[in-house]
N, C-alpha and C. Protein backbone atom coordinates (compact mmCIF):
# COMPACT_ATOMS: atom_id res chain seq x y z
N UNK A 1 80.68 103.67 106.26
CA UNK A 1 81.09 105.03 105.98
C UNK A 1 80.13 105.71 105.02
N UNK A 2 79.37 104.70 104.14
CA UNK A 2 78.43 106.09 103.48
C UNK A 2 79.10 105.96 102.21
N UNK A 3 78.53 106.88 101.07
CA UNK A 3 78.68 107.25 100.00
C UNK A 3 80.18 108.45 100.27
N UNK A 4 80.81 108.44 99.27
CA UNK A 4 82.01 109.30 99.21
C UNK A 4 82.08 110.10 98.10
N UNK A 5 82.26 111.42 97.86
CA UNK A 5 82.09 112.01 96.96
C UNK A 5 83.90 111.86 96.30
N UNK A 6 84.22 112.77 95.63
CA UNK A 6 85.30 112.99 95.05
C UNK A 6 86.05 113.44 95.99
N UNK A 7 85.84 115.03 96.22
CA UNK A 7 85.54 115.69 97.22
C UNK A 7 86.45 115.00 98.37
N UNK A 8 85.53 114.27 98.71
CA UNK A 8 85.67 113.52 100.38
C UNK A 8 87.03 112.52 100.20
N UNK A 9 86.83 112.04 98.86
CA UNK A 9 88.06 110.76 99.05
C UNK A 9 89.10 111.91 99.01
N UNK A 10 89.55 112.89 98.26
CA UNK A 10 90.74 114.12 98.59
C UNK A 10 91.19 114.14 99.99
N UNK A 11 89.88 114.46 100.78
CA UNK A 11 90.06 114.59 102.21
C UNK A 11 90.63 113.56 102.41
N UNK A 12 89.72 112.41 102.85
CA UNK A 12 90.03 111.58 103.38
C UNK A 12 91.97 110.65 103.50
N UNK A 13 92.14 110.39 102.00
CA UNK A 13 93.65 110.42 101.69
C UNK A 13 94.44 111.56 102.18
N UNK A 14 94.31 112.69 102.36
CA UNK A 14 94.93 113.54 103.06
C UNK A 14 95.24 113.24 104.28
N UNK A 15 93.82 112.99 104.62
CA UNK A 15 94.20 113.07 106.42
C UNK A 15 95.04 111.76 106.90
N UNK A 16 94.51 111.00 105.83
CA UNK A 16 94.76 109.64 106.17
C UNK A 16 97.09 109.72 105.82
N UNK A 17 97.50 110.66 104.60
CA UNK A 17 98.69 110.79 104.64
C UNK A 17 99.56 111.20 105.62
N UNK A 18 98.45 112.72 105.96
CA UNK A 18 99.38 114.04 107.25
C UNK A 18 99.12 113.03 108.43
N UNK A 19 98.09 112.44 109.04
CA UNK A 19 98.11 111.52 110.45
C UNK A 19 98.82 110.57 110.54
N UNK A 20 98.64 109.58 109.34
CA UNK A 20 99.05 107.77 109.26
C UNK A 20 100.17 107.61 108.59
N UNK A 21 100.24 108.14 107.21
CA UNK A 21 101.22 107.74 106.54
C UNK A 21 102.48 108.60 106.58
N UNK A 22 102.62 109.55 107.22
CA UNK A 22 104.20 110.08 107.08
C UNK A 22 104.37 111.18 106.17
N UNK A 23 103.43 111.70 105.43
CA UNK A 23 103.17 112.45 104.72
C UNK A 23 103.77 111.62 103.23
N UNK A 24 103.35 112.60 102.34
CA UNK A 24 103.42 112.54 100.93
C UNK A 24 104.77 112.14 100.13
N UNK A 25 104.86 111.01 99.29
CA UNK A 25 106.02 110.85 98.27
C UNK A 25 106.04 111.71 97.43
N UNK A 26 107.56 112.36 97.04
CA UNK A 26 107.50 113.50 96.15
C UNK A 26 106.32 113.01 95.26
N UNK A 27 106.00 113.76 93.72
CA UNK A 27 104.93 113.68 92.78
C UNK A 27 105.86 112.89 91.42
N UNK A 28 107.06 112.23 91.75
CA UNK A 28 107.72 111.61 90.95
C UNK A 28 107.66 110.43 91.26
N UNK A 29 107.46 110.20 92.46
CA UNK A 29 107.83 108.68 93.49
C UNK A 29 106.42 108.37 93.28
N UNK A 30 105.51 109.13 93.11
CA UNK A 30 103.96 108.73 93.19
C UNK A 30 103.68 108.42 91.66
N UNK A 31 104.10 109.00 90.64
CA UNK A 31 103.77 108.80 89.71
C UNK A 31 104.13 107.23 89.17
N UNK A 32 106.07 107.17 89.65
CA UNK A 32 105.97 105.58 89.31
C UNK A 32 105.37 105.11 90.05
N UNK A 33 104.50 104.81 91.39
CA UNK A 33 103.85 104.06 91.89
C UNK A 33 102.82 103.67 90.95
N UNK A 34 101.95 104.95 90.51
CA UNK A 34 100.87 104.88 89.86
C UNK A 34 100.79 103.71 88.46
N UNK A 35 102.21 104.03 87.98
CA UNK A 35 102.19 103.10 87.12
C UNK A 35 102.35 101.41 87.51
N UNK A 36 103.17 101.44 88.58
CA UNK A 36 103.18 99.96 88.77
C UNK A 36 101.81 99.79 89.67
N UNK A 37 100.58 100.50 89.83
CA UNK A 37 99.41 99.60 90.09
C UNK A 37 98.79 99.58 88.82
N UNK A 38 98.73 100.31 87.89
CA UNK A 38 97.88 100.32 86.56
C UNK A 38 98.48 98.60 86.01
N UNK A 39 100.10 98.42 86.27
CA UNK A 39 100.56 97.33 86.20
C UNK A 39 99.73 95.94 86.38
N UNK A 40 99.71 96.23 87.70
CA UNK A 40 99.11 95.57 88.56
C UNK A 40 97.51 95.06 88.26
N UNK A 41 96.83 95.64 87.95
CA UNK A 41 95.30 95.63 87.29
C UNK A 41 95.39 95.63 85.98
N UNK A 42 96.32 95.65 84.83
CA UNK A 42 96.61 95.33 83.82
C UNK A 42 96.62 93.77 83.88
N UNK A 43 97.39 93.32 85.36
CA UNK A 43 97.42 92.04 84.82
C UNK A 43 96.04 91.16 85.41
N UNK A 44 95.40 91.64 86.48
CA UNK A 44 94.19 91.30 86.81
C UNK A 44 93.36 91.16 85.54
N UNK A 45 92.91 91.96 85.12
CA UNK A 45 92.42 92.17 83.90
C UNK A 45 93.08 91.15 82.72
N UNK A 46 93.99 91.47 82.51
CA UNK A 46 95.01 90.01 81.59
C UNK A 46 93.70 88.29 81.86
N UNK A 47 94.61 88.06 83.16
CA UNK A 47 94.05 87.35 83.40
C UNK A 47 92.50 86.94 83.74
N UNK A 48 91.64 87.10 83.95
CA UNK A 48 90.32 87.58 84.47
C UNK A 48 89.25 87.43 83.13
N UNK A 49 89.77 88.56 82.20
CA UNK A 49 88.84 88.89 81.31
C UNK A 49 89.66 88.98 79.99
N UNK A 50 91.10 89.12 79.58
CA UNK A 50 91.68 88.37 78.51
C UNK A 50 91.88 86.80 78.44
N UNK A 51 93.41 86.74 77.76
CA UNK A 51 93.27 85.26 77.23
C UNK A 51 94.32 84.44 77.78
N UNK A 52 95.48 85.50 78.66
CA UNK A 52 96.19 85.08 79.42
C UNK A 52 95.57 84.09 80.64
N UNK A 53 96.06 83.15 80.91
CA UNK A 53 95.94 81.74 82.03
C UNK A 53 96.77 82.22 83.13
N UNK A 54 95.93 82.79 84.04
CA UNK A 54 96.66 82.83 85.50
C UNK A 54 97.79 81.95 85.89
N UNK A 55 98.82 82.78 86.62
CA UNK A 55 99.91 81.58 87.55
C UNK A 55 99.41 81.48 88.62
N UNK A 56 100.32 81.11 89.56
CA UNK A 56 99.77 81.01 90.85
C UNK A 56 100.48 82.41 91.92
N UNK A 57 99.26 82.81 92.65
CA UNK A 57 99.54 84.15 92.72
C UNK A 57 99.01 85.39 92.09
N UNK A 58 99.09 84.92 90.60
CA UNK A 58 98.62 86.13 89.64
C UNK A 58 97.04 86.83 90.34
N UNK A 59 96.21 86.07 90.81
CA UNK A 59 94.98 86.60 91.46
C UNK A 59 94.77 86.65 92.95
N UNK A 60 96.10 86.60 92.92
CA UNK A 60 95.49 87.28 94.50
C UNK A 60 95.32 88.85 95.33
N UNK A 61 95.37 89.34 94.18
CA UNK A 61 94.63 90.90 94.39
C UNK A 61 93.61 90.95 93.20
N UNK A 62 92.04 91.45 94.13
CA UNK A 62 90.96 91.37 93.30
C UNK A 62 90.85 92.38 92.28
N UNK A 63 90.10 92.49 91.14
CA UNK A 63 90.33 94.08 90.35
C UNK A 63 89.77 95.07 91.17
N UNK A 64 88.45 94.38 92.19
CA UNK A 64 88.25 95.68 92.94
C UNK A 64 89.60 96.60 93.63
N UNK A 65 90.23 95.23 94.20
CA UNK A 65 91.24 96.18 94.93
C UNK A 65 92.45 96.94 94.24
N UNK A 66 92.74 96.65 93.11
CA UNK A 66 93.77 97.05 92.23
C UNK A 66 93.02 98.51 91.88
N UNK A 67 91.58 98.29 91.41
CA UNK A 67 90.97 99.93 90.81
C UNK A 67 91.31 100.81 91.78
N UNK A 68 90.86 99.93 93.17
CA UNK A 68 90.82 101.23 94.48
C UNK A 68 92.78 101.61 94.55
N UNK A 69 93.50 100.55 94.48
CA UNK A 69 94.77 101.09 94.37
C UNK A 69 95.31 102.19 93.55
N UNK A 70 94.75 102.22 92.34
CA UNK A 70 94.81 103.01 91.24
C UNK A 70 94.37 104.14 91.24
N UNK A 71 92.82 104.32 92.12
CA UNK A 71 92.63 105.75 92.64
C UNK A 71 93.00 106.22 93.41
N UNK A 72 93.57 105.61 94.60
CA UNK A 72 94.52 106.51 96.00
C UNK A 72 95.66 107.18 94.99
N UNK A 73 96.59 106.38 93.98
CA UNK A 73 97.65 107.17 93.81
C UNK A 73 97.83 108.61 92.96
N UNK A 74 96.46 108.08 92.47
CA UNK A 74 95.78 109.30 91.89
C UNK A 74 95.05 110.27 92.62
N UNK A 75 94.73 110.09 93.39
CA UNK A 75 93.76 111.53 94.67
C UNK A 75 95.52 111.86 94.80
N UNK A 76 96.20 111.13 95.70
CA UNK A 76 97.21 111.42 95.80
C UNK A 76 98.21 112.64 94.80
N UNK A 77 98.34 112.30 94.09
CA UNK A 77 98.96 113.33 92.77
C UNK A 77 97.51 114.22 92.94
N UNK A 78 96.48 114.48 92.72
CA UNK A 78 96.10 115.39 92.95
C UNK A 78 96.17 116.08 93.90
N UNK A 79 96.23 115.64 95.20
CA UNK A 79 96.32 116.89 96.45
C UNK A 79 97.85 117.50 96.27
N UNK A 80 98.86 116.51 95.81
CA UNK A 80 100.23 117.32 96.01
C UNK A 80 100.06 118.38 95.27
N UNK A 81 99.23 118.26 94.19
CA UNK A 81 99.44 119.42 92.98
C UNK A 81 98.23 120.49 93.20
N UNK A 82 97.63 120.50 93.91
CA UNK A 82 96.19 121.45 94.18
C UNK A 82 95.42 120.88 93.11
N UNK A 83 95.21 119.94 92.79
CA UNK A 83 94.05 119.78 91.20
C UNK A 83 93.04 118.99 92.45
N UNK A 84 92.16 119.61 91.71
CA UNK A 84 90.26 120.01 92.53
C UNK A 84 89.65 118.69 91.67
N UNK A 85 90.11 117.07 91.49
CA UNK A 85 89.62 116.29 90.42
C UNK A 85 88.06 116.41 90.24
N UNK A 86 87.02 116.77 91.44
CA UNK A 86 85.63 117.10 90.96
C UNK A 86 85.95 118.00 90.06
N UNK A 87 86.30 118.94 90.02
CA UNK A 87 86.49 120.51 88.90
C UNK A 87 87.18 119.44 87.67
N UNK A 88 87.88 118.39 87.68
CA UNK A 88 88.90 118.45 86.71
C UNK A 88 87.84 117.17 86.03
N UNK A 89 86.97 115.98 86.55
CA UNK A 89 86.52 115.55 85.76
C UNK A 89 85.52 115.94 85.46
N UNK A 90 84.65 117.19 86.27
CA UNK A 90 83.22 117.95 85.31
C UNK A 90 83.83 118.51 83.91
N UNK A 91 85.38 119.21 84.19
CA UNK A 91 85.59 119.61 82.77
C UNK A 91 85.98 118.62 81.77
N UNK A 92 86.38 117.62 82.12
CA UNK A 92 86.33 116.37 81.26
C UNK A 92 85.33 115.96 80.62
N UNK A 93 84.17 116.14 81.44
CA UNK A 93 82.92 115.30 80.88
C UNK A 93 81.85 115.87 80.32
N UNK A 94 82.51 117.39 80.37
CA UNK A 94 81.89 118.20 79.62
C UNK A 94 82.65 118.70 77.73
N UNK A 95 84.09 118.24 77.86
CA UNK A 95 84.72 118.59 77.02
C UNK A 95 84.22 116.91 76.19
N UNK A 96 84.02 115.94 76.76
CA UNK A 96 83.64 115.00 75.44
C UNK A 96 82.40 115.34 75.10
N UNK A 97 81.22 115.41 75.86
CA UNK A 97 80.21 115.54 75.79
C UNK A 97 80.14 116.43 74.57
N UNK A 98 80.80 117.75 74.32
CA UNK A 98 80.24 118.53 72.91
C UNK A 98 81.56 117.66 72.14
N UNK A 99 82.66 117.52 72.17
CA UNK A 99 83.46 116.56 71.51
C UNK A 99 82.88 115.54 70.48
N UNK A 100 82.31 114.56 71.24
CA UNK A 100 81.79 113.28 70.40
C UNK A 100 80.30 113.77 70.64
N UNK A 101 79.57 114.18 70.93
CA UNK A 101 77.94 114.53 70.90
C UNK A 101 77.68 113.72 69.74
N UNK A 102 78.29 113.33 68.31
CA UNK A 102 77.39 113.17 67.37
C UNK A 102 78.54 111.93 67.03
N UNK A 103 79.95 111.88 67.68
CA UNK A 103 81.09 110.86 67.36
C UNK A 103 80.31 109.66 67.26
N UNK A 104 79.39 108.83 67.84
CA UNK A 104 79.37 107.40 68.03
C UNK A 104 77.77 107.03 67.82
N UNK A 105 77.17 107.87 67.32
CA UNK A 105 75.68 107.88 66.38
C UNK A 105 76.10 106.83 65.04
């Protein structure tokens, strides 16, 4: 498939909701989702790269796949709500940028 912009993953989860998935969980039903994958890669991470000792099971979702879980539910909450996340993290990364400019010198 190529490189994907921001942009494109919007699309793409869209089309992929209105065709495949049945359309959209309210923006409440998505939000707890969101949290139980941050869950989810919390504990990847736990285990992986803290000090917690895996069970059995505990790794069988990779962090790659937990991050990518973590961003669908998030494009997601963005298309229900119209937020443009290219527009929303240029202004992010422009608001630390004069923010900390001199924070971590």
């Amino acid at each position: 498939m190529g490189e994907v912009t921001i942009k494109g993953a919007q699309s793409l989860v869209d089309e992929w909701i209105k065709t495949i998935g049945g359309g959209y969980f309210s923006e409440l039903t998505n939000m707890a989702l969101l949290t139980e994958e941050v869950g989810e890669l919390a504990r990847v991470i736990a285990r992986v790269y803290g000090d917690q000792v895996a069970k059995p099971g505990d790794l069988d979702k990779s962090l790659r796949e937990e991050l990518a879980d973590v961003m669908w539910v998030v494009v997601c909450l963005a298309n229900q709500t119209g937020t443009d996340l290219t527009e929303a993290f240029l202004s992010s990364l422009d608001k630390k940028r004069k923010r900390d400019k001199d924070r971590f010198k």
